[in-house]
Protein backbone atom coordinates (compact mmCIF):
# COMPACT_ATOMS: atom_id res chain seq x y z
CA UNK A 1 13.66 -0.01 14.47
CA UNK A 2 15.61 1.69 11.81
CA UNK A 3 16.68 5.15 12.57
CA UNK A 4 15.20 7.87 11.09
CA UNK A 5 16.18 9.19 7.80
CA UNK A 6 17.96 12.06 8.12
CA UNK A 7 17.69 13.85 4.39
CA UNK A 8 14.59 12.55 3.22
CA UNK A 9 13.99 12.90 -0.12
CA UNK A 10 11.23 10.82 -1.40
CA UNK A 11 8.09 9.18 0.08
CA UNK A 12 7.04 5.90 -0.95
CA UNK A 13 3.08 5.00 -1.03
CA UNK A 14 0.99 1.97 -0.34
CA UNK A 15 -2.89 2.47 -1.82
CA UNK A 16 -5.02 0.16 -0.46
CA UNK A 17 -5.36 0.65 3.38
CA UNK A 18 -3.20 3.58 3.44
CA UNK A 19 -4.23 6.37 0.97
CA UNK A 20 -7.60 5.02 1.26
CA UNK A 21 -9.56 2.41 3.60
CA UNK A 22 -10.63 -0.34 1.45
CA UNK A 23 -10.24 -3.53 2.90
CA UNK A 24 -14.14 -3.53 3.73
CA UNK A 25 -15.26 -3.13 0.13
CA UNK A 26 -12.39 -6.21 -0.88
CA UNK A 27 -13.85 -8.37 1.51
CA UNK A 28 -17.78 -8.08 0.33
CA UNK A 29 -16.08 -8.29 -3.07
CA UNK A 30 -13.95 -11.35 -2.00
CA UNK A 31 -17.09 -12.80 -0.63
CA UNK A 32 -19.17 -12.49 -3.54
CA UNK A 33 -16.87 -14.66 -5.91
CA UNK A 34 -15.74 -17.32 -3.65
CA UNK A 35 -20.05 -17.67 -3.16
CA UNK A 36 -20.10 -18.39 -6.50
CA UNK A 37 -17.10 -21.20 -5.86
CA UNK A 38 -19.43 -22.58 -3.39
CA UNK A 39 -16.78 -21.03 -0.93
CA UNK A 40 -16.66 -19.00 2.63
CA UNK A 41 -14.72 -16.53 3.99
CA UNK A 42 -14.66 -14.93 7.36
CA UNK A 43 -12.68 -11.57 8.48
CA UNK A 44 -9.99 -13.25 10.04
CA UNK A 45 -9.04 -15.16 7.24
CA UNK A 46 -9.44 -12.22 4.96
CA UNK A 47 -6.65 -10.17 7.14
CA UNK A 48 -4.22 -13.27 7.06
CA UNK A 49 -4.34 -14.45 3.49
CA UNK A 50 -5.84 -11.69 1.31
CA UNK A 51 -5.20 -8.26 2.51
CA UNK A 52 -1.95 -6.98 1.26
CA UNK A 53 -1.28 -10.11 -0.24
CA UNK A 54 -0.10 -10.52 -4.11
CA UNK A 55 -3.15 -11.92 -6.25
CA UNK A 56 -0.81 -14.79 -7.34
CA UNK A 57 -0.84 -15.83 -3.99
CA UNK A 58 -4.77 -15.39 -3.01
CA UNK A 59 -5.23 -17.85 -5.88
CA UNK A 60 -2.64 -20.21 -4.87
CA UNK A 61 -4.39 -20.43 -1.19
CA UNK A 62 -8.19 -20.70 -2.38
CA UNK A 63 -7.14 -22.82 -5.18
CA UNK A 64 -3.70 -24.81 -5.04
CA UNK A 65 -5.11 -27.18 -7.62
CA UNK A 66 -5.61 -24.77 -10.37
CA UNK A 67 -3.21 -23.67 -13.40
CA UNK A 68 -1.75 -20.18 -12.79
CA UNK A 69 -4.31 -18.65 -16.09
CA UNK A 70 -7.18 -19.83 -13.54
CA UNK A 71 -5.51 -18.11 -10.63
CA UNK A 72 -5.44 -15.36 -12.85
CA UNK A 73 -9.01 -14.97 -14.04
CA UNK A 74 -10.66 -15.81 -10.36
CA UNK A 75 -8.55 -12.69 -8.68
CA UNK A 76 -9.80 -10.66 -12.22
CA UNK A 77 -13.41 -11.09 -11.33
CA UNK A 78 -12.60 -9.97 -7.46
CA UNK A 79 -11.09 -7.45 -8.97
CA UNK A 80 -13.53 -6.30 -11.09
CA UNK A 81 -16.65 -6.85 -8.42
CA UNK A 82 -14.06 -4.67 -6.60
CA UNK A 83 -14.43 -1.83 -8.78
CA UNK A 84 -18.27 -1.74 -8.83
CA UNK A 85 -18.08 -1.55 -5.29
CA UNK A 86 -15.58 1.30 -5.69
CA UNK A 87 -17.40 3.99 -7.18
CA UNK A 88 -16.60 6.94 -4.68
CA UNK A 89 -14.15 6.81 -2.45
CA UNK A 90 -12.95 9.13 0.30
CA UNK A 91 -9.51 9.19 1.12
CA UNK A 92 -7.60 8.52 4.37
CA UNK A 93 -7.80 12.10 6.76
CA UNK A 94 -5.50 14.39 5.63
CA UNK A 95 -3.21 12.73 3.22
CA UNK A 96 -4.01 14.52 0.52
CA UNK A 97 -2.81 17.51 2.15
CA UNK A 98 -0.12 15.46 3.57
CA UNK A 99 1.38 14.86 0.00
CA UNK A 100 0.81 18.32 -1.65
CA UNK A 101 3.02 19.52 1.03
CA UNK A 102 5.58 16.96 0.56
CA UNK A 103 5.62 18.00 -2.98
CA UNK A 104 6.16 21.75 -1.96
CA UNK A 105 8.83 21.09 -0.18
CA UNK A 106 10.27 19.33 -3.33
CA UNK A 107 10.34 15.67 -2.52
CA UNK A 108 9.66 13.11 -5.07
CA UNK A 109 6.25 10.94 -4.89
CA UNK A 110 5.96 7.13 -5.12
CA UNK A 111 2.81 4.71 -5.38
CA UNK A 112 4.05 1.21 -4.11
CA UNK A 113 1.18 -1.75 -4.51
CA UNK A 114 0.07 -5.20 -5.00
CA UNK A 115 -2.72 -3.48 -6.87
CA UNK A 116 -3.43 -4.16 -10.68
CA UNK A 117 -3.11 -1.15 -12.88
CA UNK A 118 -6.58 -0.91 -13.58
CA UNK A 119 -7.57 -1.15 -9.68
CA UNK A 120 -4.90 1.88 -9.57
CA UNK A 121 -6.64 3.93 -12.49
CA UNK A 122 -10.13 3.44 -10.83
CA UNK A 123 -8.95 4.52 -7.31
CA UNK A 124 -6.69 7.15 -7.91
CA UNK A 125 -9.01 8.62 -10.71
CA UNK A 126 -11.99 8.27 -7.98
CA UNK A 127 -9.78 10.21 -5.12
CA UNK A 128 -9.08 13.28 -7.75
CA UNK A 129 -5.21 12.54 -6.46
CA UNK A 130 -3.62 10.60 -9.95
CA UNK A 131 -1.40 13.49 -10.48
CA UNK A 132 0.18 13.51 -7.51
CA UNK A 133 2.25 10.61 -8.10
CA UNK A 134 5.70 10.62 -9.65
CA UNK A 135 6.48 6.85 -9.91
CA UNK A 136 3.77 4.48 -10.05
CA UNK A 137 5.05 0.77 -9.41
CA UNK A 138 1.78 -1.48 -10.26
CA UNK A 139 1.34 -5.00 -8.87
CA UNK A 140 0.20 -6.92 -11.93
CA UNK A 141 3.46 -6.06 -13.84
CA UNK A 142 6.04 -7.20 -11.14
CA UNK A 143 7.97 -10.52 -11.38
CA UNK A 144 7.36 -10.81 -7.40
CA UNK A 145 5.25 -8.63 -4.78
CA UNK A 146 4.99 -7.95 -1.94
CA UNK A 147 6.22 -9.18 0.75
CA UNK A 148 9.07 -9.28 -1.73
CA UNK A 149 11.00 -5.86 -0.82
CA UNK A 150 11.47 -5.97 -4.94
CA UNK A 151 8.45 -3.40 -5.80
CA UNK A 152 10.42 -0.87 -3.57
CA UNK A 153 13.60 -1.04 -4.52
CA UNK A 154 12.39 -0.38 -7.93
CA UNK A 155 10.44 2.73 -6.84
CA UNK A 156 14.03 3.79 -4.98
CA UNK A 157 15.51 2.72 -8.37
CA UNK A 158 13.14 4.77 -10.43
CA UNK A 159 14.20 7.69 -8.27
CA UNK A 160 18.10 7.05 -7.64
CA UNK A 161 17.87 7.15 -4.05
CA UNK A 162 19.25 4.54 -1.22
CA UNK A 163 16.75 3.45 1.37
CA UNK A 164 17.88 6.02 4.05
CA UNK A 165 17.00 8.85 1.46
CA UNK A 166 13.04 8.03 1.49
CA UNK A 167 9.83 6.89 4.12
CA UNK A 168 7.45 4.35 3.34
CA UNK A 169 3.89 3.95 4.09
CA UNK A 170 2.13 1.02 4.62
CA UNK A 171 -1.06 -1.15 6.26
CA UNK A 172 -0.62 -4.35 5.53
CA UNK A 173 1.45 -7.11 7.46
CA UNK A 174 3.28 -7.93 3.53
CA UNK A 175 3.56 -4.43 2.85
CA UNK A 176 5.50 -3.56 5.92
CA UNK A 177 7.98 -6.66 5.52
CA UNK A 178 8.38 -5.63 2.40
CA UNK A 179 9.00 -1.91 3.56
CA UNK A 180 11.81 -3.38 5.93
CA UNK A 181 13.43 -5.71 3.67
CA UNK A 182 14.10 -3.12 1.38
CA UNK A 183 15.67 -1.41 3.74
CA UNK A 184 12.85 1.72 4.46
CA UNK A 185 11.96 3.66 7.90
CA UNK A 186 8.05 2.29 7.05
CA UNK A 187 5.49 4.31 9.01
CA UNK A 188 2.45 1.99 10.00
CA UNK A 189 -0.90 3.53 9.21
CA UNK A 190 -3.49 1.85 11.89
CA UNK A 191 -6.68 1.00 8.94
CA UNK A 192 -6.72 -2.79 8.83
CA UNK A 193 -4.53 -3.90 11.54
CA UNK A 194 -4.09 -2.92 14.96
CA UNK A 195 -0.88 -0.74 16.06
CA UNK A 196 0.41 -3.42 18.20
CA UNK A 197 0.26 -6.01 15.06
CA UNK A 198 1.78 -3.10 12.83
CA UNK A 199 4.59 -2.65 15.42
CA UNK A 200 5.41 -6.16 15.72
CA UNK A 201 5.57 -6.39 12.00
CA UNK A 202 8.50 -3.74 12.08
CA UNK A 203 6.55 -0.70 11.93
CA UNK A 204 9.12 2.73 13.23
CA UNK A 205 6.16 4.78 13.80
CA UNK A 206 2.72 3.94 13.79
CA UNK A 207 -0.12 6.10 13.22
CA UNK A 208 -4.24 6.43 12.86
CA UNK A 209 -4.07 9.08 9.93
CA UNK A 210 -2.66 11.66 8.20
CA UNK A 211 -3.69 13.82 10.84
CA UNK A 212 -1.91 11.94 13.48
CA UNK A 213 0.25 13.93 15.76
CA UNK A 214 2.81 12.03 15.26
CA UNK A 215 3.46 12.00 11.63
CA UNK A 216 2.73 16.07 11.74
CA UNK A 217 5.75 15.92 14.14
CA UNK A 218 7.74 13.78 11.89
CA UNK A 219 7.46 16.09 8.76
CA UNK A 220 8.33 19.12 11.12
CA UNK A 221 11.60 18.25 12.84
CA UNK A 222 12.90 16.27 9.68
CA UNK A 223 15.14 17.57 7.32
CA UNK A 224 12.73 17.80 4.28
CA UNK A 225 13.02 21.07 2.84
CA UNK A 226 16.75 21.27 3.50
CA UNK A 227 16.94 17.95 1.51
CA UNK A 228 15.04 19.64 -1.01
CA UNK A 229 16.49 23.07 -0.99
């Protein structure tokens, strides 16, 4: 467990499965273009090779005999059948509030995800919340993704800050290893996997929501507006 920051001055985002629940609209979206590969896919599977994961990867798995381009074009119609899916979206209890008083208290707002930019555009313009973000670190333009700690060290980059200066967020098994190999106290948020797998994935804290007890009590006894002040 890494020890708690103790001047925190940024907080570092996951989308999918943290700002918003969306592995169950992936998976029906998942499903409908792997029918059309003449292809099955059951939840389990789903949680251990597609949620979190980088799209370069889903198409490696599904199809290891294809050329990178088809990889590419598969994951782009998930994607897109994603999106129709997508049309409203409610975010995760009280995060919104969560990060408006983050930025009052003056620290600095990151979106860290596998997600393509225009998966990012569509959600974030669909949970009224796209100017809340700072940084926005976008999955389609990395060299390597998550579980690769690389997408948060550029956020931390972006901002100036070590890894003891900022929090992360995350859901997903590659998200969290990512989290930690980066360096990051990563708070576990309990959407798609259970608090027990979160914790043995290195999860420091894990919680149901942004309402959570806990993570009320970790913005109150931290050091956030003194970091800020």
């Amino acid at each position: 467990m890494t020890e708690t920051p103790s001047a925190i001055e940024a907080l570092l985002f996951d989308l999918d499965g943290t700002l918003v629940h969306t592995d169950p609209l992936h998976l029906v979206a998942m499903r409908a273009v792997l029918e059309m590969e003449g292809l099955a896919i059951d939840e389990e599977t789903f949680a251990k090779r597609v949620s979190g994961q980088p799209n370069d990867e889903i198409g490696r798995h599904f199809f290891p005999d294809r050329t990178p381009a088809e990889h590419r074009a598969f994951v782009e119609r998930k994607e897109a059948r994603f999106r129709e899916l997508a049309g409203e979206l409610t975010p995760l209890a009280g995060v919104v509030a969560f990060i408006d008083r983050a930025r009052a208290d003056g620290l600095r707002i990151a979106l860290v995800t596998n997600a393509p930019r225009a998966n990012v555009k569509h959600m974030l313009g669909a949970l009224g919340i796209a100017n809340r973000f700072e940084t926005v670190i976008y999955g389609d333009e990395l060299e390597r993704g998550k579980p690769d700690p690389l997408p948060y060290c550029m956020a931390l980059d972006a901002f100036g800050l070590r890894a003891d200066q900022a929090l992360a967020f995350e859901d997903s098994l590659p998200g969290l290893t990512a989290a930690k190999r980066a360096g990051l106290f990563c708070v576990g948020v309990a959407t798609s996997r259970s608090p027990d797998d979160l914790r043995a994935a290195g999860a420091d804290l894990v919680v149901a929501d942004f309402e959570d007890a806990e993570i009320v009590a970790l913005h109150d006894t931290s050091n956030w507006r003194r970091a800020a002040s």
